[in-house]
PDB file of N, CA and C in Angstrom:
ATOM      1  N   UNK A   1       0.841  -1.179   0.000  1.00  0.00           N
ATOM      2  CA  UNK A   1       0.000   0.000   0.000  1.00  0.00           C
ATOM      3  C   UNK A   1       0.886   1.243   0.000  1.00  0.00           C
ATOM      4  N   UNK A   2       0.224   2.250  -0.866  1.00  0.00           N
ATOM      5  CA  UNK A   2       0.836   3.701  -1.131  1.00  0.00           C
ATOM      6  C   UNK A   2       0.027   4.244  -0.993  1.00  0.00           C
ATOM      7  N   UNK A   3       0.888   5.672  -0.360  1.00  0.00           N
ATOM      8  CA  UNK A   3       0.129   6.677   0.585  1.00  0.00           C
ATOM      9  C   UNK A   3       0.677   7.694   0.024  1.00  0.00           C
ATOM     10  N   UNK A   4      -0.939   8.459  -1.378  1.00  0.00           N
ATOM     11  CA  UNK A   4      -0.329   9.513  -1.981  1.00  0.00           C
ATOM     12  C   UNK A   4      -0.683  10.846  -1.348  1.00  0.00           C
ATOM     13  N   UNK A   5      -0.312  11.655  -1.396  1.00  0.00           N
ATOM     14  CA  UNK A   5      -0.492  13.150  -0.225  1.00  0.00           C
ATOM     15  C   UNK A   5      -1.723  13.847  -1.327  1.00  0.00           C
ATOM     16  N   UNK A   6      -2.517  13.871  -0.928  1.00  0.00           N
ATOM     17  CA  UNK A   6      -3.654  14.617  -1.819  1.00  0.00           C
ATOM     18  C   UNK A   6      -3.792  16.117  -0.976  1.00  0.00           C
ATOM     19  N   UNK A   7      -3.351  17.112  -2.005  1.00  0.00           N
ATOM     20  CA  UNK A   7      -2.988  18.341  -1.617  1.00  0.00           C
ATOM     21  C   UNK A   7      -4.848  18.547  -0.850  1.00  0.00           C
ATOM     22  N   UNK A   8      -5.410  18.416  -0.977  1.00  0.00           N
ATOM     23  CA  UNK A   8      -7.057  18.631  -0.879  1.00  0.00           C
ATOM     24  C   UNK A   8      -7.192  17.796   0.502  1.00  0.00           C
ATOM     25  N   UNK A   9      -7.505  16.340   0.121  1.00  0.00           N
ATOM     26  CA  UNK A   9      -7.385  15.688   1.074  1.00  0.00           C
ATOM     27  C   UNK A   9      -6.855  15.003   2.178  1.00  0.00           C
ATOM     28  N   UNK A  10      -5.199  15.211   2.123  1.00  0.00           N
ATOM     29  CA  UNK A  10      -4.375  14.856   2.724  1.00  0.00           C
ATOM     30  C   UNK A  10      -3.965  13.113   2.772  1.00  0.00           C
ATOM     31  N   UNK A  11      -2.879  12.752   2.885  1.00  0.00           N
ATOM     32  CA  UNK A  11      -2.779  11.239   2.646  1.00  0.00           C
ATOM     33  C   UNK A  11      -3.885  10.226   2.596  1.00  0.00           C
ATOM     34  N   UNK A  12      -3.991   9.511   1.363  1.00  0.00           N
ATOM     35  CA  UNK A  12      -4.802   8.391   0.890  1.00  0.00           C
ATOM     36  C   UNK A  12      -3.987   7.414  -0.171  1.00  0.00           C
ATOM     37  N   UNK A  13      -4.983   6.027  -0.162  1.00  0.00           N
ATOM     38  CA  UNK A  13      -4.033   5.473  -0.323  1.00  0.00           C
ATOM     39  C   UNK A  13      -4.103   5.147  -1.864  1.00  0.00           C
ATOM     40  N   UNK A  14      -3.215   5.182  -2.683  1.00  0.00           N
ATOM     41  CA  UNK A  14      -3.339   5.051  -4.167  1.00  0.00           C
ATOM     42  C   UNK A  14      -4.525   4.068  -4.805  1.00  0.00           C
ATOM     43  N   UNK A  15      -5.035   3.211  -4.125  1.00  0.00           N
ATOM     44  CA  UNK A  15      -6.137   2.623  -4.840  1.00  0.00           C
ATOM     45  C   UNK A  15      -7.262   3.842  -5.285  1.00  0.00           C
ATOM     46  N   UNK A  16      -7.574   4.958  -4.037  1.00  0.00           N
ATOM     47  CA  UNK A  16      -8.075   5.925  -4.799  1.00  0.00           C
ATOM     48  C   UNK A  16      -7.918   6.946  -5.676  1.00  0.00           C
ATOM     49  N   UNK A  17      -6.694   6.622  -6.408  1.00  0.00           N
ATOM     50  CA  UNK A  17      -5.908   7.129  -7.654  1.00  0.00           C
ATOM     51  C   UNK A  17      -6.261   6.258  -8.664  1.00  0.00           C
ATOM     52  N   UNK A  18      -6.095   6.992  -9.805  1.00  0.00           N
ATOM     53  CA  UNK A  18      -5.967   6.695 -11.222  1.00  0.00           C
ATOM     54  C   UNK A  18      -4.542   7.692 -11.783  1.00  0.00           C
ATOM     55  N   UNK A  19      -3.800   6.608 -12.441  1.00  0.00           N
ATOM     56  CA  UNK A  19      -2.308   7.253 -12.989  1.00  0.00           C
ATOM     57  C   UNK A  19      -2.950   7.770 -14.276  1.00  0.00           C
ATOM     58  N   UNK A  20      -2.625   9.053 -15.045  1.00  0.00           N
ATOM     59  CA  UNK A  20      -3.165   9.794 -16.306  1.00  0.00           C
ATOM     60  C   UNK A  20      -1.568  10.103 -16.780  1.00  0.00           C
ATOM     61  N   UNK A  21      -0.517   9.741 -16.429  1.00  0.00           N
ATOM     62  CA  UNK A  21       0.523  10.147 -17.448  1.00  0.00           C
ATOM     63  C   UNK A  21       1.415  11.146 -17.043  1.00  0.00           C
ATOM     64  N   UNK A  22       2.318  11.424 -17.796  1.00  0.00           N
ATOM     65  CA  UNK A  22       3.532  12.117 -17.588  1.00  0.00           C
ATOM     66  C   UNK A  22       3.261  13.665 -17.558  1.00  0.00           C
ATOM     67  N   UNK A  23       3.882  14.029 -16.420  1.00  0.00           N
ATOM     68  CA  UNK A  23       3.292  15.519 -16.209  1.00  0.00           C
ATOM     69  C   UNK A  23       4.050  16.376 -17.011  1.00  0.00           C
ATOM     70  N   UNK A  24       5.474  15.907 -17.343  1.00  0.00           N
ATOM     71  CA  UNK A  24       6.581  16.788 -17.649  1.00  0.00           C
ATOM     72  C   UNK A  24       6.345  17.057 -19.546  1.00  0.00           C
ATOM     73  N   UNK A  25       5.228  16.063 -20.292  1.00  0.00           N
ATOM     74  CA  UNK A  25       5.173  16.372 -21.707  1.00  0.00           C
ATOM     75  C   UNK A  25       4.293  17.653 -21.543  1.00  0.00           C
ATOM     76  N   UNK A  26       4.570  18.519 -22.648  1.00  0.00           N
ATOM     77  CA  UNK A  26       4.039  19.888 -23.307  1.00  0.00           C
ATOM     78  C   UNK A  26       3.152  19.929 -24.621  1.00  0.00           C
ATOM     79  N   UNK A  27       1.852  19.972 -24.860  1.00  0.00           N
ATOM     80  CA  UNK A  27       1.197  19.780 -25.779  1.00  0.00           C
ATOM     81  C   UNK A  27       1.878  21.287 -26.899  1.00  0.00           C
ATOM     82  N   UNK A  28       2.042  20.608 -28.219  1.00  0.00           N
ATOM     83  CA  UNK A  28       2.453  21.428 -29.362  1.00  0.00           C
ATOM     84  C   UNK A  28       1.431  22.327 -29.663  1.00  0.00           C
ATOM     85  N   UNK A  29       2.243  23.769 -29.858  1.00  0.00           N
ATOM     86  CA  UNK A  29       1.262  24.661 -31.042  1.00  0.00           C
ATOM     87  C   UNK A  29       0.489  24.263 -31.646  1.00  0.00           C
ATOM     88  N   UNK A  30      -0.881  24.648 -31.771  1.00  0.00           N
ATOM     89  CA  UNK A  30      -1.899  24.379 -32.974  1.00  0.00           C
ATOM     90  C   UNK A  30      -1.047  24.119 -34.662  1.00  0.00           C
ATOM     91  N   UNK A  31      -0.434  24.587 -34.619  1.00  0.00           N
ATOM     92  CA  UNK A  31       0.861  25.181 -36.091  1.00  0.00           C
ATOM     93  C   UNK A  31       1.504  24.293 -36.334  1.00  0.00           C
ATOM     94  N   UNK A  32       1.992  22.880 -34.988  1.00  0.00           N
ATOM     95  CA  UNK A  32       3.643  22.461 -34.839  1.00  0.00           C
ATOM     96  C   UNK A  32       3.590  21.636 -36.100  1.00  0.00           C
ATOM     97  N   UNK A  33       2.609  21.335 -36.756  1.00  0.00           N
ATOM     98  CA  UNK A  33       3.011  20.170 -37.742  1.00  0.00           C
ATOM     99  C   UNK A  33       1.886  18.595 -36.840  1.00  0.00           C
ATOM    100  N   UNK A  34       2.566  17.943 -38.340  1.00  0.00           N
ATOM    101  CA  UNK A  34       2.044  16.181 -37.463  1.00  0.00           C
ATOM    102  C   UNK A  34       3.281  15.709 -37.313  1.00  0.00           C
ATOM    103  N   UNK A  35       4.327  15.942 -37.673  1.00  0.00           N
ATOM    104  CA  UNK A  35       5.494  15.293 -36.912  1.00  0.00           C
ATOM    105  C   UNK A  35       5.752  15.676 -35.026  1.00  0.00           C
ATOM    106  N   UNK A  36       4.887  17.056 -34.706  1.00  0.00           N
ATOM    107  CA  UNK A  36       5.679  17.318 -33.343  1.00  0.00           C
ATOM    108  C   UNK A  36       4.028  16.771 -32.758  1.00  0.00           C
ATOM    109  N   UNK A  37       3.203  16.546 -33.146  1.00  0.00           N
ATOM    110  CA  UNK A  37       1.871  16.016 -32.609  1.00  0.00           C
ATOM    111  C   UNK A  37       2.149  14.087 -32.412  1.00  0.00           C
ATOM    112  N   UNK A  38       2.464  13.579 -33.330  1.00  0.00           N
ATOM    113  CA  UNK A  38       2.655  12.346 -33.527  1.00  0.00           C
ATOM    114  C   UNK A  38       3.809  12.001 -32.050  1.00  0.00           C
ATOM    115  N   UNK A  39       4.962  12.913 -32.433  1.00  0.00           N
ATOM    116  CA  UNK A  39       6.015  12.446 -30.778  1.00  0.00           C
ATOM    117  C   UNK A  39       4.729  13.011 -29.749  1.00  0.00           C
ATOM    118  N   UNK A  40       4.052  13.582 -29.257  1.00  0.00           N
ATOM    119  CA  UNK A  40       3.428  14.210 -28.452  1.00  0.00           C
ATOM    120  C   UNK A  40       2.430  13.198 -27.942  1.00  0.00           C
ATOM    121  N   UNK A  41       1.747  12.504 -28.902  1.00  0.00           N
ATOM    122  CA  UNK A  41       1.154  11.539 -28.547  1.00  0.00           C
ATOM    123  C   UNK A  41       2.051   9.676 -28.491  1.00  0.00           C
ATOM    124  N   UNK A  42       2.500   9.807 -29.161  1.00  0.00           N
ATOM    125  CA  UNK A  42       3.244   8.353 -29.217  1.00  0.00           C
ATOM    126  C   UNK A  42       4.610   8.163 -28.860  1.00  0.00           C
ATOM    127  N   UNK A  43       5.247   9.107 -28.354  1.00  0.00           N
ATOM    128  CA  UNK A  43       6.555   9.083 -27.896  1.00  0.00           C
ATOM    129  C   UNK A  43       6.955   9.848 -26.658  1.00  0.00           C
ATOM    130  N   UNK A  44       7.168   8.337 -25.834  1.00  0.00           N
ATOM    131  CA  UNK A  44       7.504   8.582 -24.336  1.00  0.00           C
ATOM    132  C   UNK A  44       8.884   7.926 -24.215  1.00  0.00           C
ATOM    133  N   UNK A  45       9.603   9.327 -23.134  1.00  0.00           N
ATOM    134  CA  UNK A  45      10.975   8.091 -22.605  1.00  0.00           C
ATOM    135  C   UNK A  45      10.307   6.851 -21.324  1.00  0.00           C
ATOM    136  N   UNK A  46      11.340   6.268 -21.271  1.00  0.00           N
ATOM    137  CA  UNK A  46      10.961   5.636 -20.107  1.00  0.00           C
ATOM    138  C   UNK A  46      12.132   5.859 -19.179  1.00  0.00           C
ATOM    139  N   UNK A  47      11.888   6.851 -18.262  1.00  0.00           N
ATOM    140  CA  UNK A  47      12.722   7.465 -17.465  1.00  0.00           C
ATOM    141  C   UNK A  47      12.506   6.937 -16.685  1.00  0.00           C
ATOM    142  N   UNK A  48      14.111   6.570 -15.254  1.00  0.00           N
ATOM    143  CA  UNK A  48      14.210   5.679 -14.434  1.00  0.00           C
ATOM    144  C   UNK A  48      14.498   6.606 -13.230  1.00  0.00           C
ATOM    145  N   UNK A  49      14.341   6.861 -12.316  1.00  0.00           N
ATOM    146  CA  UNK A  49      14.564   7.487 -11.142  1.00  0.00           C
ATOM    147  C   UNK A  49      13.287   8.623 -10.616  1.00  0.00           C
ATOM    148  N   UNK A  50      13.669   9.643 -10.587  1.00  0.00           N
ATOM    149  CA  UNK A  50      12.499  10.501  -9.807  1.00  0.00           C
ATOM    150  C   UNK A  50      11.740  11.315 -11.179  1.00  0.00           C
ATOM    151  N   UNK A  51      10.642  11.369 -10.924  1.00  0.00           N
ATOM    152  CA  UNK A  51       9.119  11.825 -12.016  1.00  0.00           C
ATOM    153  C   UNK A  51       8.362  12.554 -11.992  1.00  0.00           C
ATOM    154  N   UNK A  52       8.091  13.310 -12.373  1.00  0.00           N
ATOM    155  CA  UNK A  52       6.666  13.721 -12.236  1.00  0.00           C
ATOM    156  C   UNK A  52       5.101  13.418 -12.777  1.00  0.00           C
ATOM    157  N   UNK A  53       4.504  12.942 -12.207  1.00  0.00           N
ATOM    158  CA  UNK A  53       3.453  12.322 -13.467  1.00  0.00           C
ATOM    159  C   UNK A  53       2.002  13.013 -12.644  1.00  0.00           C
ATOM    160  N   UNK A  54       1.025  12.915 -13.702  1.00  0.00           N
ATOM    161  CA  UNK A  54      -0.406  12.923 -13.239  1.00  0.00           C
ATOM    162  C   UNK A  54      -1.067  11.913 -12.731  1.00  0.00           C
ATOM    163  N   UNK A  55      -1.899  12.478 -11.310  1.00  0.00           N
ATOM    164  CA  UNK A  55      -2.350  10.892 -10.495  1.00  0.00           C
ATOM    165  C   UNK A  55      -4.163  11.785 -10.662  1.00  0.00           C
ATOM    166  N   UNK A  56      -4.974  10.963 -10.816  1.00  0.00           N
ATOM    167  CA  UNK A  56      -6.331  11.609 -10.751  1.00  0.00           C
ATOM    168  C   UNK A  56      -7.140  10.932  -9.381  1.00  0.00           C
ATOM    169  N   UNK A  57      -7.541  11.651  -8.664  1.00  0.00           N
ATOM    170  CA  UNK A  57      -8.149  11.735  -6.928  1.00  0.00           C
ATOM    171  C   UNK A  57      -9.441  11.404  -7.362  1.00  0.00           C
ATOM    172  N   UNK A  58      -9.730  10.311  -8.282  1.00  0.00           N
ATOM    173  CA  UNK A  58     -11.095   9.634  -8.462  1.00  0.00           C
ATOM    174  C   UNK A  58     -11.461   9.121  -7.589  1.00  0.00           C
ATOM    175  N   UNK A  59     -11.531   8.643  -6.537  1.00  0.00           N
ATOM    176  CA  UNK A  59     -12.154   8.075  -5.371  1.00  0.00           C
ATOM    177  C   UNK A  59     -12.038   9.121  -4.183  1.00  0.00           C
ATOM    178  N   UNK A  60     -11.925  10.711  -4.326  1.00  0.00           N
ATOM    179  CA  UNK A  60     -12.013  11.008  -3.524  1.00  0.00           C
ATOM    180  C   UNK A  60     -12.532  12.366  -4.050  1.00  0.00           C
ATOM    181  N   UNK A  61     -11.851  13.555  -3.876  1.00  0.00           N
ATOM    182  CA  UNK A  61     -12.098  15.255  -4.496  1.00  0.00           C
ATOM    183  C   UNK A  61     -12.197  15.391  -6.030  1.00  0.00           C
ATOM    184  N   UNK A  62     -11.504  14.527  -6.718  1.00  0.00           N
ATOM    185  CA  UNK A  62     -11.718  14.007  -8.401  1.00  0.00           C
ATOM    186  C   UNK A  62     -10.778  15.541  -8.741  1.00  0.00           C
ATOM    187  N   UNK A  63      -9.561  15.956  -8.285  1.00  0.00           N
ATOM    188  CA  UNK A  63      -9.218  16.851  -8.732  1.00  0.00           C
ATOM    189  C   UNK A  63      -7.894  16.129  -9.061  1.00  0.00           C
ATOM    190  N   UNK A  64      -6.868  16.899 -10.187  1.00  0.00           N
ATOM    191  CA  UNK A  64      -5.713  16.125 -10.547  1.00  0.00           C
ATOM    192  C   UNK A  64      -4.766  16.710 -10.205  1.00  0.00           C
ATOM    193  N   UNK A  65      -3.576  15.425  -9.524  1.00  0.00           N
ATOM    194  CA  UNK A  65      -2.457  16.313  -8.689  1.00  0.00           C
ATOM    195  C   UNK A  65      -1.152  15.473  -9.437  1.00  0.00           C
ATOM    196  N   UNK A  66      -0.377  16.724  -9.316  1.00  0.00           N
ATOM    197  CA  UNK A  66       1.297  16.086  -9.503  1.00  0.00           C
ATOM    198  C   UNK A  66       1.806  15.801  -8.447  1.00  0.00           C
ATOM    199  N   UNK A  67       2.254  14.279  -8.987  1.00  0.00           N
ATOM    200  CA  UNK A  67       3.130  13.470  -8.448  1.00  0.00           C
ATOM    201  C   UNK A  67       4.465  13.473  -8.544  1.00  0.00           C
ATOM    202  N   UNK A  68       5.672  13.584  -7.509  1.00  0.00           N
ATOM    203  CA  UNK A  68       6.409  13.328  -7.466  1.00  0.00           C
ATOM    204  C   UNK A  68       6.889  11.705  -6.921  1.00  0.00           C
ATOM    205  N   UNK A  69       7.606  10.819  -7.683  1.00  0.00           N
ATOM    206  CA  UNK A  69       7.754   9.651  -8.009  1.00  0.00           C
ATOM    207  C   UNK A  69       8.866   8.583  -8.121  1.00  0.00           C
ATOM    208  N   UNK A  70       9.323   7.972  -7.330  1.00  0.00           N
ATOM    209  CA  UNK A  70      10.717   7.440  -8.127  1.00  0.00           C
ATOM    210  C   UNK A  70      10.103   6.223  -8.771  1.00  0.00           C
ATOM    211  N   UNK A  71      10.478   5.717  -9.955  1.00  0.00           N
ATOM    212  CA  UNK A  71      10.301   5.030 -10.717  1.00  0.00           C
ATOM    213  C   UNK A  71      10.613   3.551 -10.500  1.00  0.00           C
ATOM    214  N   UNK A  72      11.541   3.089  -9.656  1.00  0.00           N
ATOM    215  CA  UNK A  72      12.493   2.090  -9.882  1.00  0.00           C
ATOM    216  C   UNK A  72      11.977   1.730  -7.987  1.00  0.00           C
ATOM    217  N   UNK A  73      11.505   2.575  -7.484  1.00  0.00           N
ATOM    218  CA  UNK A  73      10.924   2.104  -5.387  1.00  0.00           C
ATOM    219  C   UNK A  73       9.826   2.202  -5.654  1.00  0.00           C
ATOM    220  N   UNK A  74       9.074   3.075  -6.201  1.00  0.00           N
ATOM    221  CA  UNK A  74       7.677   3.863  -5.955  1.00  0.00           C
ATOM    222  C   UNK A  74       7.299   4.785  -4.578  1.00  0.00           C
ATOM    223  N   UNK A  75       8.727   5.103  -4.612  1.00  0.00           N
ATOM    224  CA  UNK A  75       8.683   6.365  -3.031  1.00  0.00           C
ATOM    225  C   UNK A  75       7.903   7.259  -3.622  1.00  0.00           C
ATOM    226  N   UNK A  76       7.168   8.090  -2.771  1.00  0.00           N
ATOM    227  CA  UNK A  76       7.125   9.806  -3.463  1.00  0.00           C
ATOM    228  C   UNK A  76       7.578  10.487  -2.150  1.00  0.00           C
ATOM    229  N   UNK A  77       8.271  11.670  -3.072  1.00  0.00           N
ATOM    230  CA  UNK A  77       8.443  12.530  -2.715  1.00  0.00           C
ATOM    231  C   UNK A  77       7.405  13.655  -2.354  1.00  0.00           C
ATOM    232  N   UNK A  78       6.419  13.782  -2.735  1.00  0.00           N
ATOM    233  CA  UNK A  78       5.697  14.922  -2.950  1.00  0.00           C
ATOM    234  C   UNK A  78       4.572  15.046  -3.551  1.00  0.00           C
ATOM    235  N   UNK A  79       3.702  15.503  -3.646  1.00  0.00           N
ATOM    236  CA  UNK A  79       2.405  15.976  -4.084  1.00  0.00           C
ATOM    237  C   UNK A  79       2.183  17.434  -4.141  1.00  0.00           C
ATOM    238  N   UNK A  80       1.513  17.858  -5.101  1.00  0.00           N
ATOM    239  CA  UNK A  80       0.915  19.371  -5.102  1.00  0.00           C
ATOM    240  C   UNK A  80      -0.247  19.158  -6.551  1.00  0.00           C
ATOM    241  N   UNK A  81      -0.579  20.652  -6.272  1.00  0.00           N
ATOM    242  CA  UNK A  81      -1.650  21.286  -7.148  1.00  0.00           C
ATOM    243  C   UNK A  81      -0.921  21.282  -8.194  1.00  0.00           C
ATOM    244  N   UNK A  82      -2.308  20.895  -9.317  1.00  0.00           N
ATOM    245  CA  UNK A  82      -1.948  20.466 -10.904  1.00  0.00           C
ATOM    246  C   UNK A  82      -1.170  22.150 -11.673  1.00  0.00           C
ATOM    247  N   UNK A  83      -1.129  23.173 -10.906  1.00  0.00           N
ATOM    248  CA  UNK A  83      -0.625  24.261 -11.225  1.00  0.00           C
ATOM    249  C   UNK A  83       0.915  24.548 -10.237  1.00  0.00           C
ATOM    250  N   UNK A  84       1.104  23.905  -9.697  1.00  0.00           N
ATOM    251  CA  UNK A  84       2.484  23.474  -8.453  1.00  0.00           C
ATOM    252  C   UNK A  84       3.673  23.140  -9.281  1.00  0.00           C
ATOM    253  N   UNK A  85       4.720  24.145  -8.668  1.00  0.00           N
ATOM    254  CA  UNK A  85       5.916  23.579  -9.570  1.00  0.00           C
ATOM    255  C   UNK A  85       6.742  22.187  -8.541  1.00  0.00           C
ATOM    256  N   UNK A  86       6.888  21.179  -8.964  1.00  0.00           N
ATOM    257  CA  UNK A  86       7.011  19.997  -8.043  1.00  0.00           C
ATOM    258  C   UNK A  86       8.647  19.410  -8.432  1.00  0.00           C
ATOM    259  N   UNK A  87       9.813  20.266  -7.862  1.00  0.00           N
ATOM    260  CA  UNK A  87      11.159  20.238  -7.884  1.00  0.00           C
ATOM    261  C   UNK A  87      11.412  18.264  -7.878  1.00  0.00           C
ATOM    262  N   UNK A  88      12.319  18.121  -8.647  1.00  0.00           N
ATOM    263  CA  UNK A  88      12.728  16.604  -8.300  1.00  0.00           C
ATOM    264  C   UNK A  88      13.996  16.771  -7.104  1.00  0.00           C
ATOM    265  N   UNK A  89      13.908  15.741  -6.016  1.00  0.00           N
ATOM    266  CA  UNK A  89      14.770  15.719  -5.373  1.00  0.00           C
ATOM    267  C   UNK A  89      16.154  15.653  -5.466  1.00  0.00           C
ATOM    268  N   UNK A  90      17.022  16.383  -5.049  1.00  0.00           N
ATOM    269  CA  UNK A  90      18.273  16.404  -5.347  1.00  0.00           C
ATOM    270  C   UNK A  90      19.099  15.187  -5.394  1.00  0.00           C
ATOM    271  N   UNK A  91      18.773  14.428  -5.213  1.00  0.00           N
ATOM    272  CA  UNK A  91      19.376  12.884  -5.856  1.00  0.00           C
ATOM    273  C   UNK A  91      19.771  12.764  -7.275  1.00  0.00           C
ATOM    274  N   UNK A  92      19.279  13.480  -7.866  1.00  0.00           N
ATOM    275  CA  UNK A  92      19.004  13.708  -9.434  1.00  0.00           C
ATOM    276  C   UNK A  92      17.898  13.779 -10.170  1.00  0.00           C
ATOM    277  N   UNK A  93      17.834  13.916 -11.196  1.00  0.00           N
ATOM    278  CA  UNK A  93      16.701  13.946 -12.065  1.00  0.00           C
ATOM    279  C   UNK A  93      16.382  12.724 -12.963  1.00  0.00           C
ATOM    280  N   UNK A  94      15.811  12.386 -13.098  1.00  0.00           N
ATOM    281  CA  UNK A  94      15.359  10.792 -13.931  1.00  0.00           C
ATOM    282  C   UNK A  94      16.128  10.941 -15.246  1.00  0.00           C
ATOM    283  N   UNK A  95      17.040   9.784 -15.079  1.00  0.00           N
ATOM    284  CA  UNK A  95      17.751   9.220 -16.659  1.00  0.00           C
ATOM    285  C   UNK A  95      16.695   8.943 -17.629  1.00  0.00           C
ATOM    286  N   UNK A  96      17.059   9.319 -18.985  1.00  0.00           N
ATOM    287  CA  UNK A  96      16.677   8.984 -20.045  1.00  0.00           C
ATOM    288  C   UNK A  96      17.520   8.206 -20.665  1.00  0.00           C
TER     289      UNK A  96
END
């Protein structure tokens, strides 16, 4: 059992999460082309160490929070608001 910090609700345990994906991709300009849409949708690293991703609080406030994550334990570091800048821990930043 994992105990994600729900900025709203305060620690719960990930069954009332749903994972929605990598927080750190940037949706392209209306303009960018279908080559920068195509990586946008179909091209992910698979980064190993600390993350940021989207967790959705469906079993509880239904609001969406960033996760801070290590990849390789499933520690977190952290939680905040989907507008929260969520620093990776100084251990480093996740290899690509």
């Amino acid at each position: 059992m994992h105990l994600i910090p729900c900025p709203w609700c305060g620690p719960r345990d990930e069954a009332e999460f749903n994972y929605r994906g990598d927080a750190t991709v940037r949706r392209p300009a209306p303009d960018a082309g279908v080559d920068a849409f195509y990586d946008y949708v179909y091209t992910r690293a698979n980064p190993r160490g600390w993350h940021t991703e989207w967790w959705h609080h469906a079993g509880g406030c239904r609001q969406f929070v960033k996760v801070v994550r290590h990849t390789m334990t499933h520690a977190i570091a952290g939680a905040g608001r989907a507008t929260d800048e969520m620093p990776l821990p100084k251990e480093g930043r996740a290899a690509e």
